[in-house]
PDB file of N, CA and C in Angstrom:
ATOM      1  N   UNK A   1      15.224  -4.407 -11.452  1.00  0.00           N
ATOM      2  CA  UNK A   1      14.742  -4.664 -12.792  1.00  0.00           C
ATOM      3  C   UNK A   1      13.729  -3.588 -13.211  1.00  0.00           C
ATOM      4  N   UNK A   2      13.179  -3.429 -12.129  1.00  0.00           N
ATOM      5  CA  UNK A   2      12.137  -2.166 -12.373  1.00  0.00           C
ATOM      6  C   UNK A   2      12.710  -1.153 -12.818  1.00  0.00           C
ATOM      7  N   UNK A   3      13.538  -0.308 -11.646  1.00  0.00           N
ATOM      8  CA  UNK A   3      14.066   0.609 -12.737  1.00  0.00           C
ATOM      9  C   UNK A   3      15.162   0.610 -13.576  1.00  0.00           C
ATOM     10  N   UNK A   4      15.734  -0.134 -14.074  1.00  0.00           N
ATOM     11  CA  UNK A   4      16.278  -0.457 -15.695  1.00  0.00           C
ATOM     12  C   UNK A   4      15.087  -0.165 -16.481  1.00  0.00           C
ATOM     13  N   UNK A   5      13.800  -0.520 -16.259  1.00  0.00           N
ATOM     14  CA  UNK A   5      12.691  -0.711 -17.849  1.00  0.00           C
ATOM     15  C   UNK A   5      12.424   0.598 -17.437  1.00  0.00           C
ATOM     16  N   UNK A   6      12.232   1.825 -16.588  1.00  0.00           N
ATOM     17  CA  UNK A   6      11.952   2.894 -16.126  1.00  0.00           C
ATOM     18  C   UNK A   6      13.378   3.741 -17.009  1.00  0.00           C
ATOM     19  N   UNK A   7      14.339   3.563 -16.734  1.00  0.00           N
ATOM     20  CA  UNK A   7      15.346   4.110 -17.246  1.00  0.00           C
ATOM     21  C   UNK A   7      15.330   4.187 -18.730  1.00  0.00           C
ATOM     22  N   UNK A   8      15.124   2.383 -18.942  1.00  0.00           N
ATOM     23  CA  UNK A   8      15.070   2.787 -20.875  1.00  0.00           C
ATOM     24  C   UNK A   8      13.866   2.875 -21.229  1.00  0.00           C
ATOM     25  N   UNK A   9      12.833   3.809 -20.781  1.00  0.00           N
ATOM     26  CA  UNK A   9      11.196   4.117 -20.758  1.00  0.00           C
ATOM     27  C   UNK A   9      10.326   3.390 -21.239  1.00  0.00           C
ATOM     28  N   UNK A  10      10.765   2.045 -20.659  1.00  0.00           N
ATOM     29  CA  UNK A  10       9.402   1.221 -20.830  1.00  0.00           C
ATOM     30  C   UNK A  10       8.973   0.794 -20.000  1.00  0.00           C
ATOM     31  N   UNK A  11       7.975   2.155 -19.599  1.00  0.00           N
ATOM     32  CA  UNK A  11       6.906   2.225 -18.152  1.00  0.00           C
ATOM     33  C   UNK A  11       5.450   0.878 -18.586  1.00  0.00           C
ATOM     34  N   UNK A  12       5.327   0.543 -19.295  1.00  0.00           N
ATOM     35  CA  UNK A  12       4.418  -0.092 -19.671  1.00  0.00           C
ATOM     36  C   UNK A  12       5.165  -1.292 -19.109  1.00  0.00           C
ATOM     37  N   UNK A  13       6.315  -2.071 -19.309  1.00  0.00           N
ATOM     38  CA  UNK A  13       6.626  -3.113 -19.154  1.00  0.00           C
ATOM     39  C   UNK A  13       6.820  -3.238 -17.354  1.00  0.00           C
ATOM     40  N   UNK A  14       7.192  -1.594 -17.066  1.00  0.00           N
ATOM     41  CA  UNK A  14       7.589  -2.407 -15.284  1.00  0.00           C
ATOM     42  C   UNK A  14       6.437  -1.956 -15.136  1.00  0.00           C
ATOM     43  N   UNK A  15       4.994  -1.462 -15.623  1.00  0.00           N
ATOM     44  CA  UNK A  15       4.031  -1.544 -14.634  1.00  0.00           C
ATOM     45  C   UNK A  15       3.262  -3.222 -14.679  1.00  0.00           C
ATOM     46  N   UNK A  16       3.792  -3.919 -15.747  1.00  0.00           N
ATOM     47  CA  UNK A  16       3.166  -5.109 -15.835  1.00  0.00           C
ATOM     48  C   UNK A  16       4.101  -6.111 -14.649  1.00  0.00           C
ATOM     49  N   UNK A  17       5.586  -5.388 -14.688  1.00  0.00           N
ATOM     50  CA  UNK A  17       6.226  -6.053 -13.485  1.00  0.00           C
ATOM     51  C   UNK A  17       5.899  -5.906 -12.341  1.00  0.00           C
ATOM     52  N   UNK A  18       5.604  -5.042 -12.298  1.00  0.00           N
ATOM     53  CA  UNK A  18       4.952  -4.991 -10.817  1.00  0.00           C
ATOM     54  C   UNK A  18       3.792  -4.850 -10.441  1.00  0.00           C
ATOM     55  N   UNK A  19       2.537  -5.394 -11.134  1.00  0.00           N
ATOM     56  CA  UNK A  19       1.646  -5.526 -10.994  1.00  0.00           C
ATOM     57  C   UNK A  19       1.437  -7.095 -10.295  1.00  0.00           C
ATOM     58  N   UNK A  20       2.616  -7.839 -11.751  1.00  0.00           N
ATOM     59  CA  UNK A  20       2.935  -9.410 -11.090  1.00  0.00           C
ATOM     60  C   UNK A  20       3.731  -9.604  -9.916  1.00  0.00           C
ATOM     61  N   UNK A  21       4.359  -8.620  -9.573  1.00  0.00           N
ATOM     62  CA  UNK A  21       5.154  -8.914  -8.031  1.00  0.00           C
ATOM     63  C   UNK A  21       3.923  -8.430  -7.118  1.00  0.00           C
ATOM     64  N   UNK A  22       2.972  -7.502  -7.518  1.00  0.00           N
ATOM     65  CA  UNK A  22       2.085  -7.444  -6.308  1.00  0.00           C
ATOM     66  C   UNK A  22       1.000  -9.035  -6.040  1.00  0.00           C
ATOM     67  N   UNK A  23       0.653  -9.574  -7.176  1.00  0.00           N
ATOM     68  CA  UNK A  23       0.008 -11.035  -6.826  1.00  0.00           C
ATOM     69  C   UNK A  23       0.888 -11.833  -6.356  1.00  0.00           C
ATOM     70  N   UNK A  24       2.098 -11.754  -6.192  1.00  0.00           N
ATOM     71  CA  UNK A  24       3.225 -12.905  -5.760  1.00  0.00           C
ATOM     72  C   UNK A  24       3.697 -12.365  -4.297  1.00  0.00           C
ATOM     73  N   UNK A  25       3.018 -13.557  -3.232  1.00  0.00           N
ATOM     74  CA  UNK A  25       3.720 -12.614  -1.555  1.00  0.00           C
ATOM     75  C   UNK A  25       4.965 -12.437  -1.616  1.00  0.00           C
ATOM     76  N   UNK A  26       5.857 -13.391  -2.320  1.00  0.00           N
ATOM     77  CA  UNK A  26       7.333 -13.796  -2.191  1.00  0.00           C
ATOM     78  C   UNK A  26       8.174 -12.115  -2.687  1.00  0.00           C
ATOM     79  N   UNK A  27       7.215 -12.174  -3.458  1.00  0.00           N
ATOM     80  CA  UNK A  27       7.991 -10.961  -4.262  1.00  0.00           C
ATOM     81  C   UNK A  27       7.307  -9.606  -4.303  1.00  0.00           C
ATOM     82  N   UNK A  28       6.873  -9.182  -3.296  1.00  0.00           N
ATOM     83  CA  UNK A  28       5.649  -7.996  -3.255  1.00  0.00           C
ATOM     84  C   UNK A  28       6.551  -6.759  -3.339  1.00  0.00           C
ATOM     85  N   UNK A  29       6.245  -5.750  -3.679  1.00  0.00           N
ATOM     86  CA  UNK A  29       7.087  -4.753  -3.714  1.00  0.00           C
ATOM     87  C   UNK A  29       6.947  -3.657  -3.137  1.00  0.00           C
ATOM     88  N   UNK A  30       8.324  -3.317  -2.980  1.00  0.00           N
ATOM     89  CA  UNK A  30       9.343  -2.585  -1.847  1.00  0.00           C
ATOM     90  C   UNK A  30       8.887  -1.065  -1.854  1.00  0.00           C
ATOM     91  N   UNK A  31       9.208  -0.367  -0.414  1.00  0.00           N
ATOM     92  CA  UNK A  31       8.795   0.431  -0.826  1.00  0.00           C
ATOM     93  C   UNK A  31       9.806   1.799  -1.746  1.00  0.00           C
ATOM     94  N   UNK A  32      11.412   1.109  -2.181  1.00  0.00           N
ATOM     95  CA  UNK A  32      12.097   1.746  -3.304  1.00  0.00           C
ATOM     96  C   UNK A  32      11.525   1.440  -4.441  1.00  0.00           C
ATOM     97  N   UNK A  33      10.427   0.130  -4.904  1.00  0.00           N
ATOM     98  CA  UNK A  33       9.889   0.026  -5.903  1.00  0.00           C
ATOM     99  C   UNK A  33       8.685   1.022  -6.433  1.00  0.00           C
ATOM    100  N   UNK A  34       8.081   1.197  -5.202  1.00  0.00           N
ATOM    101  CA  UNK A  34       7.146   2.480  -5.583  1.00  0.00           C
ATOM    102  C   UNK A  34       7.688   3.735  -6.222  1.00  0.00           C
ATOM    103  N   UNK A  35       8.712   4.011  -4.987  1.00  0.00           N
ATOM    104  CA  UNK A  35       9.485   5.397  -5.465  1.00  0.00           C
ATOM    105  C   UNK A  35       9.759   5.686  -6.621  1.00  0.00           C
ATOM    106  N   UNK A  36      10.503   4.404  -7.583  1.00  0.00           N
ATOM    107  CA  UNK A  36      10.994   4.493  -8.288  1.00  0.00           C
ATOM    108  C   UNK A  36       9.909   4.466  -9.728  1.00  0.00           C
ATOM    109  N   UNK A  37       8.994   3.724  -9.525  1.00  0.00           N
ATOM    110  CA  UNK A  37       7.633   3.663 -10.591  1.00  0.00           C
ATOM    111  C   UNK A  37       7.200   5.294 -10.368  1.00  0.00           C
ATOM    112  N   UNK A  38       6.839   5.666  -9.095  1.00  0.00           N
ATOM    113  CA  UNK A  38       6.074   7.292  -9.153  1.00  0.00           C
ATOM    114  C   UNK A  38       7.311   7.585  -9.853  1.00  0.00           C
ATOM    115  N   UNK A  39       8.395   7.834  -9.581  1.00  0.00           N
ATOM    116  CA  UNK A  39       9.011   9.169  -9.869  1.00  0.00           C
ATOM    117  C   UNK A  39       9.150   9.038 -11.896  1.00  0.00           C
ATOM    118  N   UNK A  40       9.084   7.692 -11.991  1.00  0.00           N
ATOM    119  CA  UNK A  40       9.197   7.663 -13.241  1.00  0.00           C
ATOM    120  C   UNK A  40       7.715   8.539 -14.139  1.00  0.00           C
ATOM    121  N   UNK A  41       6.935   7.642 -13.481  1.00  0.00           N
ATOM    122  CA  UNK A  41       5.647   8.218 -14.038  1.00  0.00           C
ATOM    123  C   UNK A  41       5.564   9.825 -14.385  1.00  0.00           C
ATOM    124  N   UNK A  42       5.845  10.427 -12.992  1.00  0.00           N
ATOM    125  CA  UNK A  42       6.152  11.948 -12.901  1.00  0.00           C
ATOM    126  C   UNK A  42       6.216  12.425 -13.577  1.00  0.00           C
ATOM    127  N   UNK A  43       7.642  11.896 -14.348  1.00  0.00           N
ATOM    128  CA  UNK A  43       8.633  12.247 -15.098  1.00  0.00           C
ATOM    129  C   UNK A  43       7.773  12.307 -16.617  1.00  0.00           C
ATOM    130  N   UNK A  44       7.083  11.245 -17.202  1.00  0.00           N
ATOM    131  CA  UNK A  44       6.586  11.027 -17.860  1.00  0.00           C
ATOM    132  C   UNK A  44       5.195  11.811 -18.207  1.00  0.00           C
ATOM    133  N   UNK A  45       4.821  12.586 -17.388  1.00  0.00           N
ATOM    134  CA  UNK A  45       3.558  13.195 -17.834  1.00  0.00           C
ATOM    135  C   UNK A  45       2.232  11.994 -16.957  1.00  0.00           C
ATOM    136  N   UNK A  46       2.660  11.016 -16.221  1.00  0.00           N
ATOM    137  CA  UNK A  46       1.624  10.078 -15.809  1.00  0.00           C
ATOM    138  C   UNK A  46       1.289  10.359 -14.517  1.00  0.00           C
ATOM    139  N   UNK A  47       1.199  12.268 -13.795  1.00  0.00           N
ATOM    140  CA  UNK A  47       0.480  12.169 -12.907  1.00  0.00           C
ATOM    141  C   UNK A  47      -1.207  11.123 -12.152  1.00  0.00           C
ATOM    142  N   UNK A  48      -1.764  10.805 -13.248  1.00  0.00           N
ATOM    143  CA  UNK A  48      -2.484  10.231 -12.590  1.00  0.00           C
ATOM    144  C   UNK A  48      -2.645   8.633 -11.534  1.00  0.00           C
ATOM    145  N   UNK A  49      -1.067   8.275 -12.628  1.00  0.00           N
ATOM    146  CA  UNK A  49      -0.978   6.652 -12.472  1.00  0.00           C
ATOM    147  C   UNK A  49      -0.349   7.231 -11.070  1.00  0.00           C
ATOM    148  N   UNK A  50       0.639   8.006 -10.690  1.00  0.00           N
ATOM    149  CA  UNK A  50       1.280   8.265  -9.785  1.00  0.00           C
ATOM    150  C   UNK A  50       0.376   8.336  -8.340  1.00  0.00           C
ATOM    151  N   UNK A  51      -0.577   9.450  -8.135  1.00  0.00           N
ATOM    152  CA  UNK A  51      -1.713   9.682  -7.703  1.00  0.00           C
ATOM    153  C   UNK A  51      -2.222   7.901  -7.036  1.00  0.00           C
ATOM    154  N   UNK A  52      -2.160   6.970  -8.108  1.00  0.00           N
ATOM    155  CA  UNK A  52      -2.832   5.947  -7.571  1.00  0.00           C
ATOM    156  C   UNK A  52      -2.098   4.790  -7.399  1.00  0.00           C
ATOM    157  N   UNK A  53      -0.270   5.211  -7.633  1.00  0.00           N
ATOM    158  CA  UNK A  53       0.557   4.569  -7.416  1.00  0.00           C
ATOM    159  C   UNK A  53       1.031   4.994  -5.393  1.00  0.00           C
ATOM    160  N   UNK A  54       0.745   6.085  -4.911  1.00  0.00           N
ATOM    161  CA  UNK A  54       1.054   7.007  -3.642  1.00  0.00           C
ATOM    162  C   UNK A  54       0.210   6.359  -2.930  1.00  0.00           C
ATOM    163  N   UNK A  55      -1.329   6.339  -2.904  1.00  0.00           N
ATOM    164  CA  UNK A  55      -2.096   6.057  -2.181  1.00  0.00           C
ATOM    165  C   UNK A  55      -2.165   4.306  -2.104  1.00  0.00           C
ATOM    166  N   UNK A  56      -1.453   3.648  -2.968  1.00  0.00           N
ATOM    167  CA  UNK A  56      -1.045   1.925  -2.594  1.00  0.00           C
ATOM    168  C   UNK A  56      -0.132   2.002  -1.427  1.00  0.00           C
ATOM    169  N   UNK A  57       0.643   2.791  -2.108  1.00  0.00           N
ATOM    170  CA  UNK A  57       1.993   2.634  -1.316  1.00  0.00           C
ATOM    171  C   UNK A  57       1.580   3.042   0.198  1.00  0.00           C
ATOM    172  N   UNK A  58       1.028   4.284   0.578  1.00  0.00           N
ATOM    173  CA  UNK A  58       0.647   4.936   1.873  1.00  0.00           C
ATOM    174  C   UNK A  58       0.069   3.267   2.687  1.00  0.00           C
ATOM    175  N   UNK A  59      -0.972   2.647   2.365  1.00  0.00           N
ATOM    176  CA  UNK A  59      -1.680   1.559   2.648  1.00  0.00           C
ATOM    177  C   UNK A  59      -0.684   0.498   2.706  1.00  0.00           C
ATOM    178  N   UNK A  60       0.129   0.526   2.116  1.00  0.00           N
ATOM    179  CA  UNK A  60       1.514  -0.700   2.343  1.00  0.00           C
ATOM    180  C   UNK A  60       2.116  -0.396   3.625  1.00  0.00           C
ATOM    181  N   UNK A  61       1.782   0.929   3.946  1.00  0.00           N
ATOM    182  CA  UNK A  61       3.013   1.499   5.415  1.00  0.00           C
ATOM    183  C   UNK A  61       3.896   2.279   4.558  1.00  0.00           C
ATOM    184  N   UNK A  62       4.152   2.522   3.294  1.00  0.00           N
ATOM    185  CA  UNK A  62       5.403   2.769   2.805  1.00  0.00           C
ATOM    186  C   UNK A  62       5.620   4.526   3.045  1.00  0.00           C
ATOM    187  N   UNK A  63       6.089   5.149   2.882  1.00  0.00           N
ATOM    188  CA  UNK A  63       6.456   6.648   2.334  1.00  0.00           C
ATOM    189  C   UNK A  63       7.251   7.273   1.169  1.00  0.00           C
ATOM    190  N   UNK A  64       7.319   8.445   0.931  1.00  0.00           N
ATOM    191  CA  UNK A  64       8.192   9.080  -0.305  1.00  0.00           C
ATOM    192  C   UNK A  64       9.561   8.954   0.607  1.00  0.00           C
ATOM    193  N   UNK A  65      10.109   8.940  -0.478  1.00  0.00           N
ATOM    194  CA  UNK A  65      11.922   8.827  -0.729  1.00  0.00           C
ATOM    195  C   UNK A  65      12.385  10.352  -0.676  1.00  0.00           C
ATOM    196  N   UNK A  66      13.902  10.803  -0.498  1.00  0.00           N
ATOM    197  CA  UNK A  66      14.121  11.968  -1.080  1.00  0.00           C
ATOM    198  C   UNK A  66      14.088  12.384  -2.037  1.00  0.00           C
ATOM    199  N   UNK A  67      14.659  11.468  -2.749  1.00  0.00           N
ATOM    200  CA  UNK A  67      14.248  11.642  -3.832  1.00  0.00           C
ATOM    201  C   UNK A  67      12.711  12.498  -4.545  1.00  0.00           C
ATOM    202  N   UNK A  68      11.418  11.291  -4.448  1.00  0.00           N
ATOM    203  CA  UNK A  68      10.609  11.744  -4.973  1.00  0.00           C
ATOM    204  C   UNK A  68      10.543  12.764  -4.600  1.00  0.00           C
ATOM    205  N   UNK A  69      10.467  12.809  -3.160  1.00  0.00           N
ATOM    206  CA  UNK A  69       9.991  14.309  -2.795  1.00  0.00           C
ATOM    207  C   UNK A  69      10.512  15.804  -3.303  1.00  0.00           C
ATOM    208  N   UNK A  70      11.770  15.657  -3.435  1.00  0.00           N
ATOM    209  CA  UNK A  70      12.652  16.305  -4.442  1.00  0.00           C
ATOM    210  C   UNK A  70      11.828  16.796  -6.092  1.00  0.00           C
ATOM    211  N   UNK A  71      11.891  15.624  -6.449  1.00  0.00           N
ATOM    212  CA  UNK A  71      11.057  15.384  -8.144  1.00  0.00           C
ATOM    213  C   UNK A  71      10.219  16.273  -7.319  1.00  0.00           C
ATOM    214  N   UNK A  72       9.184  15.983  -6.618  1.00  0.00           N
ATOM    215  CA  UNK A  72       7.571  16.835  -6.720  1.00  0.00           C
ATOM    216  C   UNK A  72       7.870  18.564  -5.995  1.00  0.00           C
ATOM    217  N   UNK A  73       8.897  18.432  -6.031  1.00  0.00           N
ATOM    218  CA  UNK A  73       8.974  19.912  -5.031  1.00  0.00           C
ATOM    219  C   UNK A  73       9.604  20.410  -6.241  1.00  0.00           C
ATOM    220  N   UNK A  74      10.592  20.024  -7.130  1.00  0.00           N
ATOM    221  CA  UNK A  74      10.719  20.815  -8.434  1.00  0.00           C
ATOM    222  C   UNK A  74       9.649  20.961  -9.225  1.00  0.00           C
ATOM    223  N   UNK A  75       8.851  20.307  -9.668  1.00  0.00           N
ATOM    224  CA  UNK A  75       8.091  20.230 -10.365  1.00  0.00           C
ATOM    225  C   UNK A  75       6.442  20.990  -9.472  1.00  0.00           C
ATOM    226  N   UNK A  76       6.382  21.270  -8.333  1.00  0.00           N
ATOM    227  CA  UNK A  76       5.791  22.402  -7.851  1.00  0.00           C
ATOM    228  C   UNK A  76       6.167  23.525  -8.124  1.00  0.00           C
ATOM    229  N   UNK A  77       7.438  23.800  -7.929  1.00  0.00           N
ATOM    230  CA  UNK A  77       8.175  24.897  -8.454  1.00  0.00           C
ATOM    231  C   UNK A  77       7.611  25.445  -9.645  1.00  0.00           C
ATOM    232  N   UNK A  78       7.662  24.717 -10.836  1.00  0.00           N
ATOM    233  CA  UNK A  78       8.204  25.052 -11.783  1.00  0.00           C
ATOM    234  C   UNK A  78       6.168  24.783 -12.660  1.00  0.00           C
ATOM    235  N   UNK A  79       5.289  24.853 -11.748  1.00  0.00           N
ATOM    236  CA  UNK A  79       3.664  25.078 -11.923  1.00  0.00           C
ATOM    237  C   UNK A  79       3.647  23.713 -12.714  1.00  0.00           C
ATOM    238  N   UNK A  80       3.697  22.416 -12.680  1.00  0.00           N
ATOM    239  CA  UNK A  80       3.477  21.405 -13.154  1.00  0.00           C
ATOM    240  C   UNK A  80       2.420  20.018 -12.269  1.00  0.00           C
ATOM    241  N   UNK A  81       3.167  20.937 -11.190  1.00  0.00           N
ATOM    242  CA  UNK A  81       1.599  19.992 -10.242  1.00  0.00           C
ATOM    243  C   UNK A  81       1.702  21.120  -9.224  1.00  0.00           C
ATOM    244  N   UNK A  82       0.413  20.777  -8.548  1.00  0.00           N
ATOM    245  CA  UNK A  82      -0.009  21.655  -7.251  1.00  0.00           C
ATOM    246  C   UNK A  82      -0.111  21.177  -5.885  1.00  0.00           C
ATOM    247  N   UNK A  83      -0.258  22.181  -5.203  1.00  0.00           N
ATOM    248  CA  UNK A  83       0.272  21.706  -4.024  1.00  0.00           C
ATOM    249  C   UNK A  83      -0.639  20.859  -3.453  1.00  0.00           C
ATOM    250  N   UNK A  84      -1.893  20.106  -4.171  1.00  0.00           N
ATOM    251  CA  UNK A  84      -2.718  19.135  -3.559  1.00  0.00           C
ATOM    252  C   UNK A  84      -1.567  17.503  -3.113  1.00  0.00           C
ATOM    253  N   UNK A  85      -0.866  17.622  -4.539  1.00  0.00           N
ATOM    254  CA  UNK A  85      -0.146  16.713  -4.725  1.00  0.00           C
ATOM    255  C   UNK A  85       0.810  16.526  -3.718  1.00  0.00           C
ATOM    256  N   UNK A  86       1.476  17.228  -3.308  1.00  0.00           N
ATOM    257  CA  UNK A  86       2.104  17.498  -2.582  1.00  0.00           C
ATOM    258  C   UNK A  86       1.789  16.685  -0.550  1.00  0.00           C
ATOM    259  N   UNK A  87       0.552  17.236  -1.031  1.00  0.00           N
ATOM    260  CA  UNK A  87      -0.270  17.288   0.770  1.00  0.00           C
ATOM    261  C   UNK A  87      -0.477  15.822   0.692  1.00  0.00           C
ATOM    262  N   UNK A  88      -0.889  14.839  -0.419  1.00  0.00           N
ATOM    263  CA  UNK A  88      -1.033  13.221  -0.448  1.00  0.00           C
ATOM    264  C   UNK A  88       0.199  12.471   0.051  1.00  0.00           C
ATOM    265  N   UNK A  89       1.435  13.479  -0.259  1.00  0.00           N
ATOM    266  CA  UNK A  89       2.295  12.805  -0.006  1.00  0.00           C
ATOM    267  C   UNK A  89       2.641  12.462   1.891  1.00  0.00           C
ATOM    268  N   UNK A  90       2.456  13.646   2.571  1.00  0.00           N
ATOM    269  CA  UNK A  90       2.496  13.317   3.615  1.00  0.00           C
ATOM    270  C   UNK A  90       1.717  13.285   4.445  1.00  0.00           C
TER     271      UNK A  90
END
């Protein structure tokens, strides 16, 4: 469900979704749910939410996907983030 509202860019609505799956144990979220919120954010110009979406996730146990890691290694490439960003990830 998350990323459907990520897809049709309403990052506002899955960050309220998953803010409520993080108060609910039943339904706490995954660590493809992170992936999929950072990479959106990314995408969006919302390095910062991302930044403090990585360092939840790290504390969950979770890690980057190929994905993301992908997203942030183009977007190193291409001078849009730096390689600090990068080093949080692993």
């Amino acid at each position: 469900m998350i990323g459907g509202l990520c897809k049709k860019g309403s990052l506002s609505e899955a960050d309220k979704l998953f803010k409520k799956m993080g108060e609910e144990d039943e339904t706490a979220p995954s660590e493809c749910t992170y992936n999929t919120l950072i990479r959106a954010h990314l995408g969006g110009s919302g390095v910062a939410t991302s930044v403090e979406l990585i360092e939840e996730m790290k504390r969950c146990g979770f890690s980057a996907d190929a994905s993301t890691m992908k997203m942030v290694i183009d977007m190193l490439a291409d001078g849009r983030l730096n390689k600090r960003f990068l080093d949080m990830l692993s």
